[in-house]
C-alpha atoms as a PDB file:
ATOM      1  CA  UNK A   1      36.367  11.487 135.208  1.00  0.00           C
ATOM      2  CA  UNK A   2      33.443  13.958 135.583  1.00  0.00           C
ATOM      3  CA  UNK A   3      31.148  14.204 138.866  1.00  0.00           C
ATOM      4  CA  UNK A   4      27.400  13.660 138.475  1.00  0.00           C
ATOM      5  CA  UNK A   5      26.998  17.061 139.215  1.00  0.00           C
ATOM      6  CA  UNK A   6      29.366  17.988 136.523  1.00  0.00           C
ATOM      7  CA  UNK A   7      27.616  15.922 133.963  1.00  0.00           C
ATOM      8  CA  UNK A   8      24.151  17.780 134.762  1.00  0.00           C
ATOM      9  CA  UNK A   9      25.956  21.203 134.477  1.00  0.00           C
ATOM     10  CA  UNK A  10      27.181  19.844 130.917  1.00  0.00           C
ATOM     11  CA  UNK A  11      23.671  18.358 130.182  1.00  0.00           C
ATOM     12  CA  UNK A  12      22.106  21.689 130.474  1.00  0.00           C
ATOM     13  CA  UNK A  13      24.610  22.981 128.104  1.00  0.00           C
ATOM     14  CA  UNK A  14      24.141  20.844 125.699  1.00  0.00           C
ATOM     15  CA  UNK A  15      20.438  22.139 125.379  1.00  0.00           C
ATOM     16  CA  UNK A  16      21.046  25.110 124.239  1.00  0.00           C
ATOM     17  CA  UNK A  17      23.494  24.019 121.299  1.00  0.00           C
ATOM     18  CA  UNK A  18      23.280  22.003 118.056  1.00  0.00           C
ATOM     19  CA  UNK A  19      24.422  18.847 116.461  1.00  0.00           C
ATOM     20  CA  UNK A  20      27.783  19.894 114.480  1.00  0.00           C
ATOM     21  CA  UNK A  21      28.537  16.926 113.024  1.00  0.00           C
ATOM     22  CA  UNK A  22      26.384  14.281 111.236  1.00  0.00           C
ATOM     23  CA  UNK A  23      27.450  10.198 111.213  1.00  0.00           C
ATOM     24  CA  UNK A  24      25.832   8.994 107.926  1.00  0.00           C
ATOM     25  CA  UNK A  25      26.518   5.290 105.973  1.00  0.00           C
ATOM     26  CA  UNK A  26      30.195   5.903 106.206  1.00  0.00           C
ATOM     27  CA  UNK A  27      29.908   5.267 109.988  1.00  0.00           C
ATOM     28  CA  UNK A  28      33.148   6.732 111.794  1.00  0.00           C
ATOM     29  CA  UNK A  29      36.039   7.709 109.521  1.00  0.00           C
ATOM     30  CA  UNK A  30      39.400   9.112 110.353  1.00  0.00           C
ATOM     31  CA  UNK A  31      38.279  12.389 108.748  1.00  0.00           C
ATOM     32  CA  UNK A  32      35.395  12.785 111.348  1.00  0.00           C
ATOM     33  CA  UNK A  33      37.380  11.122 114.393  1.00  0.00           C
ATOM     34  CA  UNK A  34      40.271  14.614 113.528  1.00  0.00           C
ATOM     35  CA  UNK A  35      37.414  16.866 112.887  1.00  0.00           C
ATOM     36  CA  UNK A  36      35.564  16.377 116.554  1.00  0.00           C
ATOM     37  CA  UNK A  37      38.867  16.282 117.639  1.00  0.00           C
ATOM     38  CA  UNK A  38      39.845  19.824 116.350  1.00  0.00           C
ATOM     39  CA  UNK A  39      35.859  20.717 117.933  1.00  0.00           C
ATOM     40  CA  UNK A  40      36.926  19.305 121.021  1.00  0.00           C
ATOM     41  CA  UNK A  41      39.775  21.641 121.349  1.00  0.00           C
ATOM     42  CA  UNK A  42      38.177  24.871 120.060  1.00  0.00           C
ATOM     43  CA  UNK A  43      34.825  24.182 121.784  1.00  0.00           C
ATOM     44  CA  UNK A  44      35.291  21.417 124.509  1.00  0.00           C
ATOM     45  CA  UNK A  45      31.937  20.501 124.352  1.00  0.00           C
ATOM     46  CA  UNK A  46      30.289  18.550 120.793  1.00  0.00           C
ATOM     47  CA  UNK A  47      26.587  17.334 119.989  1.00  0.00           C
ATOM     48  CA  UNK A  48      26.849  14.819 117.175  1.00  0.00           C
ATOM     49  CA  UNK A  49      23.712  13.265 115.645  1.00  0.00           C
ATOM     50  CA  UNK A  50      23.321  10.120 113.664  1.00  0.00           C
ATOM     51  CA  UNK A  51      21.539   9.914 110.462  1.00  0.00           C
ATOM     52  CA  UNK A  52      18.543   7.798 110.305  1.00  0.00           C
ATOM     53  CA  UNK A  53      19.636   5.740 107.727  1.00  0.00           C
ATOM     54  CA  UNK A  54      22.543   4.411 110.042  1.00  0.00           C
ATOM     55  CA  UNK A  55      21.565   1.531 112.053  1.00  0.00           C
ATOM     56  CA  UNK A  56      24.795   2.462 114.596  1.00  0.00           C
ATOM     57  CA  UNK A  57      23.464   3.123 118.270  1.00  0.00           C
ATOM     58  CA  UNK A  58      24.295   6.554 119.518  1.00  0.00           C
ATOM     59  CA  UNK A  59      25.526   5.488 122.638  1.00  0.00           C
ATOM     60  CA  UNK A  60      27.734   2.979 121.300  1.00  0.00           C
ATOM     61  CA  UNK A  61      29.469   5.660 119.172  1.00  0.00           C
ATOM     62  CA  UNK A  62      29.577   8.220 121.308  1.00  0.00           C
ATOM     63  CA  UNK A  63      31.251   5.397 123.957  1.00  0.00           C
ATOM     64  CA  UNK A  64      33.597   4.599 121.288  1.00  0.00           C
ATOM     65  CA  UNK A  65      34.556   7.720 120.056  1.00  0.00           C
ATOM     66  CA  UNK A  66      34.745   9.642 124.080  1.00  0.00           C
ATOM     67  CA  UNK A  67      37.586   6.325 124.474  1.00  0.00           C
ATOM     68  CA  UNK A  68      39.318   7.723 121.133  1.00  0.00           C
ATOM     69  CA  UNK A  69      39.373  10.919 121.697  1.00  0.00           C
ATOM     70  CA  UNK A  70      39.875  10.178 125.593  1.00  0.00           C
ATOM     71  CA  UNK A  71      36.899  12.661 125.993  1.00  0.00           C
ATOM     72  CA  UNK A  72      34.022  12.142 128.797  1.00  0.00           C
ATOM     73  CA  UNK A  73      30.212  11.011 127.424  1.00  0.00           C
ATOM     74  CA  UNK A  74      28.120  13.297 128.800  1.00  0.00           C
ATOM     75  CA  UNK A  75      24.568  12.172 127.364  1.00  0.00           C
ATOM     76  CA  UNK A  76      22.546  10.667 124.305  1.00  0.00           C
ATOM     77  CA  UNK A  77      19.359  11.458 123.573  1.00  0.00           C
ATOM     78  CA  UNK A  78      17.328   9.793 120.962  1.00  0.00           C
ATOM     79  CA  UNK A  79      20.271   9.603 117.560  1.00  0.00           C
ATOM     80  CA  UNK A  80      22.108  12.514 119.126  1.00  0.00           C
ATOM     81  CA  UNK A  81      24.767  12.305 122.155  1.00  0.00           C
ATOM     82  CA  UNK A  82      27.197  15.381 123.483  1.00  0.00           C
ATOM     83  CA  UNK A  83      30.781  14.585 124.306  1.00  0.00           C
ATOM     84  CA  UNK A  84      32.912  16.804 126.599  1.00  0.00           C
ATOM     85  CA  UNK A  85      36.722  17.417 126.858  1.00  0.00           C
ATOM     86  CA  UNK A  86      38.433  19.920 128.991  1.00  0.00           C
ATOM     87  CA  UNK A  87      40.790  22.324 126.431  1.00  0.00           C
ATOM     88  CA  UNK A  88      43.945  22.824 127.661  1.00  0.00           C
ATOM     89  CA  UNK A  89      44.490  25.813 125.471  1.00  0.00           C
ATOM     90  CA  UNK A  90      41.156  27.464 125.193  1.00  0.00           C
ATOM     91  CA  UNK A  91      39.417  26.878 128.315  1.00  0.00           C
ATOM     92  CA  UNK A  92      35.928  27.786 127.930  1.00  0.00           C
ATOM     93  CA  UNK A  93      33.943  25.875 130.585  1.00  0.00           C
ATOM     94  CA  UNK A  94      34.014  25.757 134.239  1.00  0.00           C
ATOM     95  CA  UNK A  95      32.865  23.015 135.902  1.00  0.00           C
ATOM     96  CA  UNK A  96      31.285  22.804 139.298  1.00  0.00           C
ATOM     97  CA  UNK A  97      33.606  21.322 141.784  1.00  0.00           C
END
């Protein structure tokens, strides 16, 4: 679990960097719950948007997947949201304590 401090420090992060992944029709599939995964690991920190044509709410998915991928929800904004996990292999972020 992530500090409120911690989640602002990952907010203003996830400014500077774009959506990787897009959620279409298909809604979440295996495929894309193994592909953030692999981005979780490489990057620790993802910015997924959602298509307009999918009626899904962002924070919805992003809840669902963070519980899947046992990753924290950091923030959505508008049909995008940013999920964190810390890599245990490539550590890339340091947190505020």
């Amino acid at each position: 679990m992530i500090t409120g401090k911690q989640r602002s420090y990952l907010k203003s992060m996830a400014n500077n960097i774009d959506s990787i992944f897009q959620i279409g029709k298909g809604g979440i599939s295996d495929n894309l719950i193994k592909q953030v995964d692999d981005a979780l690991n490489a990057r620790e920190i993802v910015k997924i948007s959602i298509l307009k044509n999918n009626e899904l709410d962002p924070t919805e998915v992003a809840l669902l997947l963070a519980e899947k991928l046992n990753a924290e929800f950091v923030q959505s904004i508008g049909k995008k949201f940013t999920l964190y996990r810390e890599s245990e292999k490539n550590k890339k972020i340091e947190l505020p304590k």
